[in-house]
Protein backbone atom coordinates (compact mmCIF):
# COMPACT_ATOMS: atom_id res chain seq x y z
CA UNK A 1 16.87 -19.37 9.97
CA UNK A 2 14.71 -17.66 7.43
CA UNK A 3 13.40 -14.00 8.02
CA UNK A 4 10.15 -13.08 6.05
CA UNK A 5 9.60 -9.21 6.62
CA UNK A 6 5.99 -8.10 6.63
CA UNK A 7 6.00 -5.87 3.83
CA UNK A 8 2.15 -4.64 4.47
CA UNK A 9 2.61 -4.68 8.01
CA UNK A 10 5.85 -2.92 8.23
CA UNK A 11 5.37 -0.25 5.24
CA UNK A 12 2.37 -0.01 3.33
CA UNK A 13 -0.18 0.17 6.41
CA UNK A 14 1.87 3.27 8.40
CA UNK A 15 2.04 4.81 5.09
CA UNK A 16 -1.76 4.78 4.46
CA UNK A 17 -2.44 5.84 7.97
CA UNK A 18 0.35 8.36 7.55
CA UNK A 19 -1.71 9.48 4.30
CA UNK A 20 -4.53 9.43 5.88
CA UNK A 21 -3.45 11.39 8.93
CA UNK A 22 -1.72 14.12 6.42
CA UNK A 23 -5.00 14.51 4.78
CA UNK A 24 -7.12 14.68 7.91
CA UNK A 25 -4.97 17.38 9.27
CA UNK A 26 -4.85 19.64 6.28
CA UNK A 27 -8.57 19.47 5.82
CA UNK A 28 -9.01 19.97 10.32
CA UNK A 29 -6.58 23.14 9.59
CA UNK A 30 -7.75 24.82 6.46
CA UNK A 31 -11.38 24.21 8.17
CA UNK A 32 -10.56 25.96 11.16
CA UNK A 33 -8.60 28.82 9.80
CA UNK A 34 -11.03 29.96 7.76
CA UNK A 35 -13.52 30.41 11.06
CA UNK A 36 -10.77 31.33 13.41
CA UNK A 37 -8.73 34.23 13.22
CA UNK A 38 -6.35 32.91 15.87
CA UNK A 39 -3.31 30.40 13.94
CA UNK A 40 -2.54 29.27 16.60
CA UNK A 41 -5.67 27.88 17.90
CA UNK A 42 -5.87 26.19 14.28
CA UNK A 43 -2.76 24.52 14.63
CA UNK A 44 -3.53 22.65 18.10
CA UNK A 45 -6.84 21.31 16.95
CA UNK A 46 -5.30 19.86 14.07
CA UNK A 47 -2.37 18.14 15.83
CA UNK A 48 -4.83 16.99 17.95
CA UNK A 49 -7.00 15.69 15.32
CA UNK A 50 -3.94 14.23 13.58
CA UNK A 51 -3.07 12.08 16.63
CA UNK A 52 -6.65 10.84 16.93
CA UNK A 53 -6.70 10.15 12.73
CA UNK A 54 -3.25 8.48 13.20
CA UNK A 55 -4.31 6.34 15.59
CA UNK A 56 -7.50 4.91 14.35
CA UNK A 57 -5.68 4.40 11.03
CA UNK A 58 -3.16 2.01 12.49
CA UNK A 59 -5.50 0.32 14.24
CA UNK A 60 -8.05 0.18 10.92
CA UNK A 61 -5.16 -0.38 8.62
CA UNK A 62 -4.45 -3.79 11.15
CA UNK A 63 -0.72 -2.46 11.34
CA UNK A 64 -0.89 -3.42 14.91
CA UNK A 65 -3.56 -5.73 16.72
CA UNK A 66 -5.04 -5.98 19.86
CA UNK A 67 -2.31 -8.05 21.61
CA UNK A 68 0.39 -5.71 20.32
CA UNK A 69 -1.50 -2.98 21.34
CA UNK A 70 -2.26 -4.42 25.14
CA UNK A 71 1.46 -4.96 25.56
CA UNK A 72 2.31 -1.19 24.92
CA UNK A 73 1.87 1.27 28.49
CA UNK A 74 -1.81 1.99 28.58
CA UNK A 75 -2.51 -0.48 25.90
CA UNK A 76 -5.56 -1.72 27.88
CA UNK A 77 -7.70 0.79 28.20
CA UNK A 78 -6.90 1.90 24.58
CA UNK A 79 -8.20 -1.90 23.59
CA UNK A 80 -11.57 -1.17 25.30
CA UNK A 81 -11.56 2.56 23.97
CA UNK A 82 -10.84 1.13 20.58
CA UNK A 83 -13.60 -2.10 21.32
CA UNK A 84 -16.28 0.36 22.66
CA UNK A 85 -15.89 2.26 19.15
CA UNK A 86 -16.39 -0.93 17.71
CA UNK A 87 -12.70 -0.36 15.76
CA UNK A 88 -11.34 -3.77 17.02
């Protein structure tokens, strides 16, 4: 039996959507600090918005597709989230 990892599949797509999620998060933060006093506050909407980034990215990035993603708990009404934002 031959094995043939997927290289892009496996590593370079969750490291782009990790990229991307780092970046999105750091630009969510240092946006909201600056208007709101409260750190804490900051740091919720930016986990938040890293979650959303990081998930979008995967799906973008094709790391995992939509029959993947239906086979995972709640995978089917992320599929028509994902459809109805026209990211699938």
């Amino acid at each position: 039996m031959r094995y043939r990892q997927e290289i892009v599949k496996t590593y370079i797509g969750p490291a782009l959507a990790s990229i991307t999620m780092g970046v999105v998060t750091y630009l969510v933060y240092t946006g909201f600090s600056r208007f709101i006093r409260r750190g804490s506050l900051a740091v919720l909407v930016a986990i938040l918005a890293a979650m959303l980034s990081y998930a979008i990215a995967v799906v973008k990035f094709h790391v995992i597709n939509e029959v993947e993603l239906r086979a995972m708990p709640k995978g089917r009404g992320l599929v028509r989230i994902f459809k109805k934002m026209h990211l699938m």
